[in-house]
Protein backbone atom coordinates (compact mmCIF):
# COMPACT_ATOMS: atom_id res chain seq x y z
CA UNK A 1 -52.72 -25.28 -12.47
CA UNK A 2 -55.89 -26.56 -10.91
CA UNK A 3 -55.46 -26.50 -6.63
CA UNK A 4 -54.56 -30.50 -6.60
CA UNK A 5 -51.56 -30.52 -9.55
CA UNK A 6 -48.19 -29.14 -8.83
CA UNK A 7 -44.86 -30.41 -10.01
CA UNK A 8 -42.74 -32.79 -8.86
CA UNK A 9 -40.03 -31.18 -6.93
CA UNK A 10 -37.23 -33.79 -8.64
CA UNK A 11 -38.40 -33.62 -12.41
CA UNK A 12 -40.78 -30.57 -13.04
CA UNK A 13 -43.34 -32.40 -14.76
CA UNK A 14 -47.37 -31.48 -13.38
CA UNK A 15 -48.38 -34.51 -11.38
CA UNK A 16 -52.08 -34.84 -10.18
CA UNK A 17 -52.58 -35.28 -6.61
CA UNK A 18 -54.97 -37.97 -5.72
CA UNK A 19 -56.09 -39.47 -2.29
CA UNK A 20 -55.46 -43.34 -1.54
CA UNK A 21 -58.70 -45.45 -1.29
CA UNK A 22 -56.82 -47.73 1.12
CA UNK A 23 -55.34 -45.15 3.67
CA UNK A 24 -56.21 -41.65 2.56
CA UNK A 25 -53.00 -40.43 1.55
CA UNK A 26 -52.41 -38.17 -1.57
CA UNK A 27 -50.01 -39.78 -4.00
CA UNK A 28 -49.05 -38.22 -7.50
CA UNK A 29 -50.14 -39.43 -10.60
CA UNK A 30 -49.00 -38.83 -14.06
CA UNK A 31 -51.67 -36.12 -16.05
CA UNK A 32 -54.04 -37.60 -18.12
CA UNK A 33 -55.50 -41.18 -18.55
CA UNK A 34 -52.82 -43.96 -19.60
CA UNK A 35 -54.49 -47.16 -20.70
CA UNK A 36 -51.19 -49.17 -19.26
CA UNK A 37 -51.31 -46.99 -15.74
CA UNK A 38 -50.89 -49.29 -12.56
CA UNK A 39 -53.71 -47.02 -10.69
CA UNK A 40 -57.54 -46.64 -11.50
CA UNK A 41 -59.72 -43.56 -10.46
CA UNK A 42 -62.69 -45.39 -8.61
CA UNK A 43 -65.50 -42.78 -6.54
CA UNK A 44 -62.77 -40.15 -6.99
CA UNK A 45 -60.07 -42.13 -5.03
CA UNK A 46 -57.08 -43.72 -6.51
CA UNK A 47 -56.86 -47.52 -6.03
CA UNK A 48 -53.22 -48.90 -6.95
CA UNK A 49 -52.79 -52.39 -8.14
CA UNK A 50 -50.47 -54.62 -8.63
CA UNK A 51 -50.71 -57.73 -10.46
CA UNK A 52 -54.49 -57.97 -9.34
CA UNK A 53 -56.98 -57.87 -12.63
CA UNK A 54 -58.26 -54.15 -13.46
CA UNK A 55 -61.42 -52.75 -13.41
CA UNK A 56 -63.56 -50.58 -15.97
CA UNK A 57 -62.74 -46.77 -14.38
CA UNK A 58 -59.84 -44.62 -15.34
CA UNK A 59 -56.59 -45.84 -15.54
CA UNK A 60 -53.65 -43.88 -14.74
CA UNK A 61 -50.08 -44.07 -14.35
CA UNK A 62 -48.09 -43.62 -10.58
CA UNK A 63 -45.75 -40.69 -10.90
CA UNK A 64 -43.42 -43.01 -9.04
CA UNK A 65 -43.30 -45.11 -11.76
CA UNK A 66 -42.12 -42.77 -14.27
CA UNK A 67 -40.24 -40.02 -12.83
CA UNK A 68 -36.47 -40.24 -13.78
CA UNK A 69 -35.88 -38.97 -10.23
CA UNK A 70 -38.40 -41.40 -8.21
CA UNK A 71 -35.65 -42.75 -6.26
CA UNK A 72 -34.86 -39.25 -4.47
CA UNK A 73 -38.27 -39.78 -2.85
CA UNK A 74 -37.93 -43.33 -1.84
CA UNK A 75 -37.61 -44.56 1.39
CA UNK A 76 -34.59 -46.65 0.35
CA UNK A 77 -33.28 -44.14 -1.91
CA UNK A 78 -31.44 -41.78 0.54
CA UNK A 79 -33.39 -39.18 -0.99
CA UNK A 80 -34.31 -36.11 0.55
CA UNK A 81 -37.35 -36.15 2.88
């Protein structure tokens, strides 16, 4: 695996680790480019949107949003930390 994938510790699927445009903090993504994805790759930098229009770069999907086991990590989730 290339030096910014690794799996997700809940799941085991290979996320991509990307930083955050808005505060420069890695967040996993989903591999490869998904047309429907709630993040876009913009200068090498993810930027995550909401309901906002999209762009024209790379889409890609939030490992959050998909992982059966997101809610281990969430702050609300009583996950592990």
């Amino acid at each position: 695996m290339p030096s910014n994938t690794s799996r997700c510790r809940a799941c085991q699927a290979v996320v991509e680790w990307v930083v955050t445009a808005k505060n420069g903090k890695a967040i996993p993504l989903d591999m490869g480019v998904d047309p429907t994805g709630n993040v876009e790759i913009v200068d090498g930098k993810a930027v995550v949107h909401g309901q906002e229009p999209m762009h024209e770069y790379e889409h890609r999907q939030s490992h959050f949003a998909t992982c059966p086991n997101a809610r281990e990590f969430s702050k609300s989730g009583g996950g592990r930390r």
